[in-house]
Protein backbone atom coordinates (compact mmCIF):
# COMPACT_ATOMS: atom_id res chain seq x y z
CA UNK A 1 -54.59 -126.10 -42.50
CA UNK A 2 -57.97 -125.54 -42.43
CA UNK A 3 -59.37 -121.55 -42.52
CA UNK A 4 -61.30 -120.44 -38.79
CA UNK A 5 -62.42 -117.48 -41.26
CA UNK A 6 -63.64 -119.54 -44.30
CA UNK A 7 -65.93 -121.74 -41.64
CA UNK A 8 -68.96 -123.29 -43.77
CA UNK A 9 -72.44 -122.64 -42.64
CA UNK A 10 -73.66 -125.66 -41.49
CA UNK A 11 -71.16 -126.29 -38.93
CA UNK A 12 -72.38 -126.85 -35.50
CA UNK A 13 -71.16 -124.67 -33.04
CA UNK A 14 -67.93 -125.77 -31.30
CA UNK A 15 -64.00 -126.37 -31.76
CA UNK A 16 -64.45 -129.10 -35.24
CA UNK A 17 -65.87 -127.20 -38.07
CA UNK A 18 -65.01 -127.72 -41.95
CA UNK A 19 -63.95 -124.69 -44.47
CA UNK A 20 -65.14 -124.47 -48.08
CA UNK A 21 -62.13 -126.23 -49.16
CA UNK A 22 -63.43 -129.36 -48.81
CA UNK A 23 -63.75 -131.63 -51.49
CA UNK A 24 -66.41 -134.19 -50.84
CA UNK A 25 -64.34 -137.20 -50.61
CA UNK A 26 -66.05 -138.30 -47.94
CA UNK A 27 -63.14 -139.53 -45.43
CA UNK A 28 -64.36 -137.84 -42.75
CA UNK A 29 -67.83 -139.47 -42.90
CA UNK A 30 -66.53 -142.64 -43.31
CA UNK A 31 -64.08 -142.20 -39.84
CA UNK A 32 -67.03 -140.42 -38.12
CA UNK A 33 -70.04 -140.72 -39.14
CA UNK A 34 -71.77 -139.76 -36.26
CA UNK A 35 -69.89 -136.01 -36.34
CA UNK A 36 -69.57 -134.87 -39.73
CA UNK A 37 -72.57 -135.16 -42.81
CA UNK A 38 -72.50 -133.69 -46.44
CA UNK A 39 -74.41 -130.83 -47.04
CA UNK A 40 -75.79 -131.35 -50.59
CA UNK A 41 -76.06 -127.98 -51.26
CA UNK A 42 -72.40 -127.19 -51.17
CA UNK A 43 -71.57 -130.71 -52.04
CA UNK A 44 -69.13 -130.98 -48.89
CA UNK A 45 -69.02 -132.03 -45.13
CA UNK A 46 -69.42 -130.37 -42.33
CA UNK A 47 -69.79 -130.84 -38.44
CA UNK A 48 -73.01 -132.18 -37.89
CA UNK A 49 -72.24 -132.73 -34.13
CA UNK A 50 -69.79 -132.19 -31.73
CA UNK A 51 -68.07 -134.89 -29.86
CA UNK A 52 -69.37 -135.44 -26.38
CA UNK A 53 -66.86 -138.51 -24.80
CA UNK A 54 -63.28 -139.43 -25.63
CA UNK A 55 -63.88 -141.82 -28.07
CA UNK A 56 -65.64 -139.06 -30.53
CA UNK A 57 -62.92 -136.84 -29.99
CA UNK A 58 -60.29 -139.62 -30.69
CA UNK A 59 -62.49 -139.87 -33.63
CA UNK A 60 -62.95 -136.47 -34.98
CA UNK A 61 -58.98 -136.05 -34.09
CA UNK A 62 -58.74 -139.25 -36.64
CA UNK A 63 -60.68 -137.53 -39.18
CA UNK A 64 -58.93 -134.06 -38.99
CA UNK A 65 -55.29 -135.78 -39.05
CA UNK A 66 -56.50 -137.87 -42.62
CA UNK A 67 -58.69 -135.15 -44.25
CA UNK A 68 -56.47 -134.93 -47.80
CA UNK A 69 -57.31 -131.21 -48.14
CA UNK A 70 -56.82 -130.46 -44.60
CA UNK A 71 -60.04 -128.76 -44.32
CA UNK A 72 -61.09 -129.97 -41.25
CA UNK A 73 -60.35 -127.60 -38.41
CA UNK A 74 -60.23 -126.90 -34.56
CA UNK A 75 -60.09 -123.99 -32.55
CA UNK A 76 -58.25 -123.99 -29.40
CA UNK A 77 -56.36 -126.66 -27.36
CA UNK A 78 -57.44 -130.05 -27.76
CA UNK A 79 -60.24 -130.68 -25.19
CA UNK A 80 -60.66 -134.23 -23.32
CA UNK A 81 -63.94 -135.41 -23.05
């Protein structure tokens, strides 16, 4: 389970963030590439955006349920769009 006190930088502010244990294996861009980038720097994702409409949040759910490190996080109850 991903770490609400180990929250990278570059998150944008909101419930989906990454910690630093992400790996880089890119999943989560891949499922939603409109939410989460790499930060080259740290060589790892982060939220880039937050979702705005049901289908990003479907999405960034998608991406949080598959990330293999479990690094991808939310705070709070799950929000509908």
């Amino acid at each position: 389970m991903a770490d609400p006190t180990d929250k990278t930088p570059p998150n944008a502010v909101g419930p989906y963030y990454n910690d630093s244990t992400c790996v880089d294996c890119d999943l989560c861009r891949e499922i939603a590439p409109s939410l989460f980038r790499r930060n080259d720097d740290l060589a790892a994702s982060y939220v880039w955006r937050q979702p705005e409409t049901k289908e990003e949040t479907a999405l960034a759910e998608e991406a949080l349920l598959s990330c293999p490190t479990e690094s991808i996080g939310r705070d709070g109850e799950l929000a509908v769009c």
